[in-house]
PDB file of N, CA and C in Angstrom:
ATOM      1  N   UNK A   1      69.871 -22.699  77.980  1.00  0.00           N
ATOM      2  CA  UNK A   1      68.522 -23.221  77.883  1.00  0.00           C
ATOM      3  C   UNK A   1      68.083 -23.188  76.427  1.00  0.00           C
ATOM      4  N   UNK A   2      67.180 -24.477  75.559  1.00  0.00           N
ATOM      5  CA  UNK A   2      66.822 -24.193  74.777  1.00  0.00           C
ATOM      6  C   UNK A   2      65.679 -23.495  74.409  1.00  0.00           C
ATOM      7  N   UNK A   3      65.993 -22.779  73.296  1.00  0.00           N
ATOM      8  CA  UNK A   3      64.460 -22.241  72.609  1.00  0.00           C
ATOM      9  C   UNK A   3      63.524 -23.021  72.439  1.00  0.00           C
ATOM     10  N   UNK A   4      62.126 -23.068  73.059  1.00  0.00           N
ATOM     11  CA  UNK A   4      60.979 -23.625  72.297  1.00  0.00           C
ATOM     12  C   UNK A   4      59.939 -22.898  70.936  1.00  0.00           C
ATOM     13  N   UNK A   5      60.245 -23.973  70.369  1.00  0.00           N
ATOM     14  CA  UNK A   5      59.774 -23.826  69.087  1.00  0.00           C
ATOM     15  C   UNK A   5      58.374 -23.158  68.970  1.00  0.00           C
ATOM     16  N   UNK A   6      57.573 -22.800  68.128  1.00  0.00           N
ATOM     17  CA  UNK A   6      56.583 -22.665  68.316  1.00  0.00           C
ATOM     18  C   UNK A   6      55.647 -23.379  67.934  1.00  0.00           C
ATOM     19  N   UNK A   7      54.402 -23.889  68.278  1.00  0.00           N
ATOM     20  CA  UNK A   7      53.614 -24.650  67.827  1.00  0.00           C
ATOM     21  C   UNK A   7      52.439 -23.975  67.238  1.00  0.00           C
ATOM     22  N   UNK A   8      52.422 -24.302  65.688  1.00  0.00           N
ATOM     23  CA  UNK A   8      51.243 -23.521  64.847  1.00  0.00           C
ATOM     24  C   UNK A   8      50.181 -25.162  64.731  1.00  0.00           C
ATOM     25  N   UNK A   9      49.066 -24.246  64.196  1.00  0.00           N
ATOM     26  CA  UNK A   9      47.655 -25.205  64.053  1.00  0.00           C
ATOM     27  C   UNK A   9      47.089 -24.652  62.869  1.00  0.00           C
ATOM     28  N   UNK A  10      47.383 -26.143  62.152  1.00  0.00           N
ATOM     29  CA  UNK A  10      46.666 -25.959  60.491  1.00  0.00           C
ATOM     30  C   UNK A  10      45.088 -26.580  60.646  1.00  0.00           C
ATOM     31  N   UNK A  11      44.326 -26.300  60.450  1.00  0.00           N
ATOM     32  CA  UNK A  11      43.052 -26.917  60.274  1.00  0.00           C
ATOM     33  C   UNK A  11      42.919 -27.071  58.690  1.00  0.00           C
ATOM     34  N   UNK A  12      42.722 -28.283  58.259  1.00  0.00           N
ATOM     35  CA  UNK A  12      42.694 -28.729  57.587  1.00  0.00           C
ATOM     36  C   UNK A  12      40.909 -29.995  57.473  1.00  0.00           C
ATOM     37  N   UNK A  13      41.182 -30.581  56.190  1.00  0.00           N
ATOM     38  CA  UNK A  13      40.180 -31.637  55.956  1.00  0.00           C
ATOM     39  C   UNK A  13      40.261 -32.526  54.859  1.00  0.00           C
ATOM     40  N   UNK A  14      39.616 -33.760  55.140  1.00  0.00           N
ATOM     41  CA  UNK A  14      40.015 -34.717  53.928  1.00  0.00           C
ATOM     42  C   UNK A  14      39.556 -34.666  52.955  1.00  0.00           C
ATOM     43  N   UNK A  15      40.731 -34.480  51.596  1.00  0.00           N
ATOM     44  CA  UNK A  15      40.202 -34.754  50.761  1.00  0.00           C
ATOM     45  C   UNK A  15      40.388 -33.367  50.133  1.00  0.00           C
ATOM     46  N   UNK A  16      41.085 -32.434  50.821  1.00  0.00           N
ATOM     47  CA  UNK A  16      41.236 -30.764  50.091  1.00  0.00           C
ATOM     48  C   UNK A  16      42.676 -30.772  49.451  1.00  0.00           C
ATOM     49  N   UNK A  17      42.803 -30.303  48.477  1.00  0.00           N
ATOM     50  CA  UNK A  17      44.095 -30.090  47.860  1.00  0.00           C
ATOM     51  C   UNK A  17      44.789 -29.332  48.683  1.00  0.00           C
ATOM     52  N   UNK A  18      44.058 -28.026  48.923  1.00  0.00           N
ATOM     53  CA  UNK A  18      45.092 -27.054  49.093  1.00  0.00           C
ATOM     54  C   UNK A  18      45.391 -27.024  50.749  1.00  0.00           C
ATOM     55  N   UNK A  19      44.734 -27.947  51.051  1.00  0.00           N
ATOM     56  CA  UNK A  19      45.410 -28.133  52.436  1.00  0.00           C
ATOM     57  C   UNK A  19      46.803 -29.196  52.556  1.00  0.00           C
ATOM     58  N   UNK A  20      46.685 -30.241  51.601  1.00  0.00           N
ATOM     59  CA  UNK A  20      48.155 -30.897  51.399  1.00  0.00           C
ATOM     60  C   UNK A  20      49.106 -30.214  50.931  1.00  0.00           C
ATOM     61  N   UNK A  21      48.823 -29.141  49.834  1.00  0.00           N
ATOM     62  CA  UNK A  21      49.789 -28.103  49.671  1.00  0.00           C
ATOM     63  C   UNK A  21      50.306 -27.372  50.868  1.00  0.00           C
ATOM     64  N   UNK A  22      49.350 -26.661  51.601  1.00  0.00           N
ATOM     65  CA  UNK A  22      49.986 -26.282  53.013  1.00  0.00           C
ATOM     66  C   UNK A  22      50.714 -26.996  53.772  1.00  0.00           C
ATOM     67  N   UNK A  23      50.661 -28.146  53.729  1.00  0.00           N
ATOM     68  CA  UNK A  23      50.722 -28.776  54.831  1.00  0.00           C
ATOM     69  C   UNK A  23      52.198 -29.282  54.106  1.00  0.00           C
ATOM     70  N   UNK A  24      52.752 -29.504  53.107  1.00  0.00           N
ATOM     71  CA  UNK A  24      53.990 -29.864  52.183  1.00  0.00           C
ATOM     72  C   UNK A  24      54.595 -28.555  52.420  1.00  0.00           C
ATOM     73  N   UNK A  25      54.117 -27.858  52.198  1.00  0.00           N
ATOM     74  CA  UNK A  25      54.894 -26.037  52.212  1.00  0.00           C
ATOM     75  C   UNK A  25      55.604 -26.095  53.863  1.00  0.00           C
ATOM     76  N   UNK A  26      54.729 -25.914  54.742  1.00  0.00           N
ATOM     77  CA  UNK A  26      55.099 -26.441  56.088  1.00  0.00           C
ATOM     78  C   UNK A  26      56.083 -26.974  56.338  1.00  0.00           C
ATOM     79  N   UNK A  27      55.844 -28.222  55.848  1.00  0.00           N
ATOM     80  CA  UNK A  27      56.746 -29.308  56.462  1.00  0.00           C
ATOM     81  C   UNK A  27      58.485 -29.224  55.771  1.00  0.00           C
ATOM     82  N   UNK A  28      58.246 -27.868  54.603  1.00  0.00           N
ATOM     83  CA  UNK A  28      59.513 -27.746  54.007  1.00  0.00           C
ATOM     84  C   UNK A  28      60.038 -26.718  54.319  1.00  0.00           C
ATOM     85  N   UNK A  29      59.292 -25.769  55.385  1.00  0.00           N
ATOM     86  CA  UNK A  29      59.970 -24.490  56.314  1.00  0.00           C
ATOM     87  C   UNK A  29      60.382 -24.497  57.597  1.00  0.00           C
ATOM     88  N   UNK A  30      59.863 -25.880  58.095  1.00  0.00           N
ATOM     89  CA  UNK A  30      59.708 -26.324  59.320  1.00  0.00           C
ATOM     90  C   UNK A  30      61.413 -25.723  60.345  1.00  0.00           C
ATOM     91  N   UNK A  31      62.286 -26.673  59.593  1.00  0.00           N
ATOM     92  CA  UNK A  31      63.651 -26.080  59.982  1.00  0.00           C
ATOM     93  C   UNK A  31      64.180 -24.439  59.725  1.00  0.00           C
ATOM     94  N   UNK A  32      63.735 -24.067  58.687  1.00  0.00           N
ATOM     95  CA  UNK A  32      64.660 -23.000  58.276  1.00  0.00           C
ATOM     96  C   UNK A  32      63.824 -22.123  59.228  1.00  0.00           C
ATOM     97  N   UNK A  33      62.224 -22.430  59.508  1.00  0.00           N
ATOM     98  CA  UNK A  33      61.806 -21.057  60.516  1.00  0.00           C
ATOM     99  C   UNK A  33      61.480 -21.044  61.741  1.00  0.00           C
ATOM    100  N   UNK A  34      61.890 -22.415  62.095  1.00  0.00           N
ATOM    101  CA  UNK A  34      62.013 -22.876  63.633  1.00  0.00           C
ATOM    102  C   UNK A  34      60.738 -22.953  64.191  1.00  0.00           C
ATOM    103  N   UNK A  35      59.537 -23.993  63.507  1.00  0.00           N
ATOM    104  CA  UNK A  35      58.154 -23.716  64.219  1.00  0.00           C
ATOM    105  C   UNK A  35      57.825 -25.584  64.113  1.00  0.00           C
ATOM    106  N   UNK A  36      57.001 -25.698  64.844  1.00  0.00           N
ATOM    107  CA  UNK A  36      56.475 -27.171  64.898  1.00  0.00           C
ATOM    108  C   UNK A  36      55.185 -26.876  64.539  1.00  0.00           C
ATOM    109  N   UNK A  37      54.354 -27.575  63.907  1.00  0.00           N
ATOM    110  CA  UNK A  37      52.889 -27.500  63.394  1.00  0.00           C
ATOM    111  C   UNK A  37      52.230 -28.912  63.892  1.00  0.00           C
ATOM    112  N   UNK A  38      50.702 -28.276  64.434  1.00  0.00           N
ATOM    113  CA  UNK A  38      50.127 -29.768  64.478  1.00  0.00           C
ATOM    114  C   UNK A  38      48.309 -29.550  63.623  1.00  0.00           C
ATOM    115  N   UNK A  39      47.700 -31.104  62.626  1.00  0.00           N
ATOM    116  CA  UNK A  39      47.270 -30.940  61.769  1.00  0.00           C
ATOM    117  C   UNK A  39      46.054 -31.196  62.548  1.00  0.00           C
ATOM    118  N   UNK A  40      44.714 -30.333  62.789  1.00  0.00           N
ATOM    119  CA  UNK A  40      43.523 -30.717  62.811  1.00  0.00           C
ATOM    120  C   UNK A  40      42.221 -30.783  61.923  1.00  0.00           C
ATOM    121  N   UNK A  41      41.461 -31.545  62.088  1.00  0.00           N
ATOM    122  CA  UNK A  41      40.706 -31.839  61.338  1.00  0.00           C
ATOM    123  C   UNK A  41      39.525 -30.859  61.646  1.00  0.00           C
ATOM    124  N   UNK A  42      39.517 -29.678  60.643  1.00  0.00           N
ATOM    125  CA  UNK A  42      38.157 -28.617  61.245  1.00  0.00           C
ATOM    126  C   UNK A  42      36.905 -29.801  60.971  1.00  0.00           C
ATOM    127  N   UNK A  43      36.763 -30.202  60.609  1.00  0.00           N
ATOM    128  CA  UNK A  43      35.178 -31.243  60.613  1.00  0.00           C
ATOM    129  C   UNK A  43      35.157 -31.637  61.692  1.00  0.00           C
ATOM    130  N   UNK A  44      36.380 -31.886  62.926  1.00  0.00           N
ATOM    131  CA  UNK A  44      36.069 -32.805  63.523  1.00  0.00           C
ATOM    132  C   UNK A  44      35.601 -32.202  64.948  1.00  0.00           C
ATOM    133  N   UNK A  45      35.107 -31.059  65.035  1.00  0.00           N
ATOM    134  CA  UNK A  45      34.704 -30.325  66.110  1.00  0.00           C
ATOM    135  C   UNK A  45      33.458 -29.003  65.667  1.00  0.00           C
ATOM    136  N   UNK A  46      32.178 -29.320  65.997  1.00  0.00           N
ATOM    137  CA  UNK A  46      31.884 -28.156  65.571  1.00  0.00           C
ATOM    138  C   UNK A  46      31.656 -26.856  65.542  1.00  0.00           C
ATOM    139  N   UNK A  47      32.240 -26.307  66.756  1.00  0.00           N
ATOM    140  CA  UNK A  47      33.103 -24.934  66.917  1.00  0.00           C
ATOM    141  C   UNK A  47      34.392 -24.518  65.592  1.00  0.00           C
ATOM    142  N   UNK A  48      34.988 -25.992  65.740  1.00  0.00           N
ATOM    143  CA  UNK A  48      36.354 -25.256  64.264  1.00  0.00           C
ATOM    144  C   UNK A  48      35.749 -25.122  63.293  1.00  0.00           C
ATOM    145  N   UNK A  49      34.330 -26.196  62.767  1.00  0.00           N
ATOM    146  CA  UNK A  49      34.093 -26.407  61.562  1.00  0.00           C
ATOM    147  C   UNK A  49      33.063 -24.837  61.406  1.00  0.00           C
ATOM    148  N   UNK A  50      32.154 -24.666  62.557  1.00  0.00           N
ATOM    149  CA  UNK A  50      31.843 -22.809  62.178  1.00  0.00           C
ATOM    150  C   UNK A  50      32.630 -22.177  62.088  1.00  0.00           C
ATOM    151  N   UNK A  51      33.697 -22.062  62.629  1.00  0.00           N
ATOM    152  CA  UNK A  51      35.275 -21.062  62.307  1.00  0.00           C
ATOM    153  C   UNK A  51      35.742 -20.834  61.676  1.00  0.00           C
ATOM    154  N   UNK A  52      35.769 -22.321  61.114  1.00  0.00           N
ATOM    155  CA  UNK A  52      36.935 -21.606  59.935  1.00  0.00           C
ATOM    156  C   UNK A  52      36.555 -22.877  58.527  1.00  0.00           C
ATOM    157  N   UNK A  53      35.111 -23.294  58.591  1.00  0.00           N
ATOM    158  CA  UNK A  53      34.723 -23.632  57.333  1.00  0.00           C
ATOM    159  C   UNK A  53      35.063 -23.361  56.177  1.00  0.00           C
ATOM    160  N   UNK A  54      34.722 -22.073  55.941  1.00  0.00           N
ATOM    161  CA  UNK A  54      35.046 -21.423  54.457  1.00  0.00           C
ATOM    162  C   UNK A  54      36.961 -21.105  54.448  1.00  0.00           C
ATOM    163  N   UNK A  55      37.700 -21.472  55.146  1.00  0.00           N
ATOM    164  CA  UNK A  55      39.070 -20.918  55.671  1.00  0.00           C
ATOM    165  C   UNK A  55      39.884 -21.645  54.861  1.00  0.00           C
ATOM    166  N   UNK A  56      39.604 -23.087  55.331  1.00  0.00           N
ATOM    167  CA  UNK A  56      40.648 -24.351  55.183  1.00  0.00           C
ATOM    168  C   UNK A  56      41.263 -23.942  53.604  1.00  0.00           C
ATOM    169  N   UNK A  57      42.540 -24.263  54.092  1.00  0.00           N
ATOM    170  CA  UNK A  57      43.179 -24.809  55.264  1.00  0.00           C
ATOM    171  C   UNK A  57      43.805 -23.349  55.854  1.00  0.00           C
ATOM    172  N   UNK A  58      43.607 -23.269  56.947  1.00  0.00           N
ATOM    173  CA  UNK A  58      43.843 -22.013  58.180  1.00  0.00           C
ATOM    174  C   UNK A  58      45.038 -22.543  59.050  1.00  0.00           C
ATOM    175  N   UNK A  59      45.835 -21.501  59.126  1.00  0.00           N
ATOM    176  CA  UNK A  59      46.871 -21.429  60.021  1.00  0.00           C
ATOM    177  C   UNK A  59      47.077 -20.573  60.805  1.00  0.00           C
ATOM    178  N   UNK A  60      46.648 -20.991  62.128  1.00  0.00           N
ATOM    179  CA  UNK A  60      46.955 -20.298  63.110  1.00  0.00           C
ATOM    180  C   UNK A  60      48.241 -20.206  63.988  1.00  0.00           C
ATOM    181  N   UNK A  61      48.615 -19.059  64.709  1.00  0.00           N
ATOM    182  CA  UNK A  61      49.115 -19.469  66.024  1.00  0.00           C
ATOM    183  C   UNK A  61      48.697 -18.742  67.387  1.00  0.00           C
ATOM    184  N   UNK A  62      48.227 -19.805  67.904  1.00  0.00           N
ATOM    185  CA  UNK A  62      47.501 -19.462  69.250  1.00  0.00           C
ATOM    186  C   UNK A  62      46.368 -18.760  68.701  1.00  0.00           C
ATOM    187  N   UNK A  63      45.940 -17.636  68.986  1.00  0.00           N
ATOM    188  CA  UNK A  63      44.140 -17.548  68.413  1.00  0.00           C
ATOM    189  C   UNK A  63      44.139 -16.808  67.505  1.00  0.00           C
ATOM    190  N   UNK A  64      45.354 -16.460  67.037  1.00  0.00           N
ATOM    191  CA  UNK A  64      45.560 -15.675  65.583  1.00  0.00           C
ATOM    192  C   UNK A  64      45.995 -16.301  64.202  1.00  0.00           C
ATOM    193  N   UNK A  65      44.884 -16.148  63.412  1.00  0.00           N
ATOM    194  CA  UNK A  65      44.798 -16.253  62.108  1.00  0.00           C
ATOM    195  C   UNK A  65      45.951 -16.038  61.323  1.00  0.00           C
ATOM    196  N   UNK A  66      47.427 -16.881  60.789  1.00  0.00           N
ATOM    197  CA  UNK A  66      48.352 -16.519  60.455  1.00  0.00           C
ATOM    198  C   UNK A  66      48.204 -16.137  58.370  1.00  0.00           C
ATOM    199  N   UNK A  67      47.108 -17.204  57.927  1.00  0.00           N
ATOM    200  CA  UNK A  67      46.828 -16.896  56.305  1.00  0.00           C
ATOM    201  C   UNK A  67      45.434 -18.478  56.442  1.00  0.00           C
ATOM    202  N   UNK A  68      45.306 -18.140  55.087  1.00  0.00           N
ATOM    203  CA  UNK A  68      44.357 -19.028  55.136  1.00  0.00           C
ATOM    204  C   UNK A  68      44.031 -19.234  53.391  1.00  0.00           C
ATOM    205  N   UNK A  69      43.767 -20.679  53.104  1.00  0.00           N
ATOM    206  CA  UNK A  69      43.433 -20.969  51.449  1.00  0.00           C
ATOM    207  C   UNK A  69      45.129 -21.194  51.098  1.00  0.00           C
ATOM    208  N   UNK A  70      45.620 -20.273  51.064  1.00  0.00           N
ATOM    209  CA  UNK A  70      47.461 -20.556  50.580  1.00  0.00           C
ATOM    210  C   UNK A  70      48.193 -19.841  51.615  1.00  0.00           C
ATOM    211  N   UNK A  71      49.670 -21.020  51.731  1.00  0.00           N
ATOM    212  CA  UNK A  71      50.782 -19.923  52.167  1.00  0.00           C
ATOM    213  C   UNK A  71      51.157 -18.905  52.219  1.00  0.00           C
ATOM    214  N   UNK A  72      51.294 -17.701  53.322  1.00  0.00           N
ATOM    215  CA  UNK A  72      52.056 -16.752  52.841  1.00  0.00           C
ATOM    216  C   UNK A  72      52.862 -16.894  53.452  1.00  0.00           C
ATOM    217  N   UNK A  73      54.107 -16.359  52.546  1.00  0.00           N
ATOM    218  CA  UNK A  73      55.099 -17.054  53.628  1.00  0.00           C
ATOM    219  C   UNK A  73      56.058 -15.242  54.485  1.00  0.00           C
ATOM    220  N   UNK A  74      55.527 -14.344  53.854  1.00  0.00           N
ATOM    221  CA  UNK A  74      55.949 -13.242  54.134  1.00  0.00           C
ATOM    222  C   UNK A  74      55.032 -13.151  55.836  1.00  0.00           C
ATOM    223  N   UNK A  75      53.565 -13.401  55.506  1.00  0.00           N
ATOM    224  CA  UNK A  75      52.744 -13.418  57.156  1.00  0.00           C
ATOM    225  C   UNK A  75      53.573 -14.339  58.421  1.00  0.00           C
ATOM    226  N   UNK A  76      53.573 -15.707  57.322  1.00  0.00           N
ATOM    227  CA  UNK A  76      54.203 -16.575  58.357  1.00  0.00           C
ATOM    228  C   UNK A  76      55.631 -16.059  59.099  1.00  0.00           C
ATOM    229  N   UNK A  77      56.496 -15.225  58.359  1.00  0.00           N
ATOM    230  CA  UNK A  77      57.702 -14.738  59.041  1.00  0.00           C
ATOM    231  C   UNK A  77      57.473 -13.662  59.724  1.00  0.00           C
ATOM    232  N   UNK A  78      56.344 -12.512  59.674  1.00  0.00           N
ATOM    233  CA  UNK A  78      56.096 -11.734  60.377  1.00  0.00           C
ATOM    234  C   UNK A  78      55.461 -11.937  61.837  1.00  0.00           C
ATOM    235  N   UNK A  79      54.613 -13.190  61.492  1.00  0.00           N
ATOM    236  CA  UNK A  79      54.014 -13.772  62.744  1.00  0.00           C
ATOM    237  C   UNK A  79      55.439 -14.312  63.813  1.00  0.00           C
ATOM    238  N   UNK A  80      56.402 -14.789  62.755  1.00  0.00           N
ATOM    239  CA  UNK A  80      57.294 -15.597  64.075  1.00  0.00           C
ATOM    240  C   UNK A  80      58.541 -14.431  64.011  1.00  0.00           C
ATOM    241  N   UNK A  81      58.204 -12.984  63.736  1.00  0.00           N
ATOM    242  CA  UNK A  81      58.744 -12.542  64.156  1.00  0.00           C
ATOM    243  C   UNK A  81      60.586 -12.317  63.437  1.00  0.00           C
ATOM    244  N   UNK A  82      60.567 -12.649  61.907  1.00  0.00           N
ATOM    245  CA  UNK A  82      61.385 -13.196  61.027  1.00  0.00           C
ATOM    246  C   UNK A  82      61.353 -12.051  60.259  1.00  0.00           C
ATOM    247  N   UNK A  83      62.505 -12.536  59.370  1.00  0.00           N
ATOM    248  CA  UNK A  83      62.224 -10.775  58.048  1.00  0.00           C
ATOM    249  C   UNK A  83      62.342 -12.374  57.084  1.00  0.00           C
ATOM    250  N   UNK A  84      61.266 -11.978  56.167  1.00  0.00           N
ATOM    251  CA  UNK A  84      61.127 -13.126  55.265  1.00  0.00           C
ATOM    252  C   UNK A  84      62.647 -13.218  53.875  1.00  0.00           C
ATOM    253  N   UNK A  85      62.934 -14.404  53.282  1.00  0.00           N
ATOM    254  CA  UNK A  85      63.943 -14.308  52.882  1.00  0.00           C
ATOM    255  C   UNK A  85      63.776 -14.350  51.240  1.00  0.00           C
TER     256      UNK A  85
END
């Protein structure tokens, strides 16, 4: 049976740098740490946008806060359970 991947949630918004940085960082760990990410728009709900306003770009998985503003990539491997490399 295969492993399912995990699915993380970047909240993000248009027009932020450092959320395309995340979101490039991401998309270049994607394989090596076995996670799928999907990109929401915190503006576009206003529950996310009280949440995690001051955050963006925030990465969660499932209702936990994985880093937020920049990558870490040491959190991100602890979250999935990884020894960072």
């Amino acid at each position: 049976m295969d492993k399912v991947s995990p699915v993380l949630r970047l909240y993000s918004r248009t027009d932020c740098h450092l959320c395309e940085v995340m979101k490039q960082q991401l998309h270049e760990l994607q394989d090596e740490y076995g996670f799928r990410f999907e990109v929401h728009d915190v503006d576009a709900q206003q529950d996310s946008r009280e949440r995690y306003n001051d955050l963006v770009p925030v990465l969660l998985w499932g209702q936990d806060v994985i880093c937020y503003h920049r990558l870490d990539k040491s959190l991100l491997a602890a979250a999935l359970g990884r020894q960072d490399s």
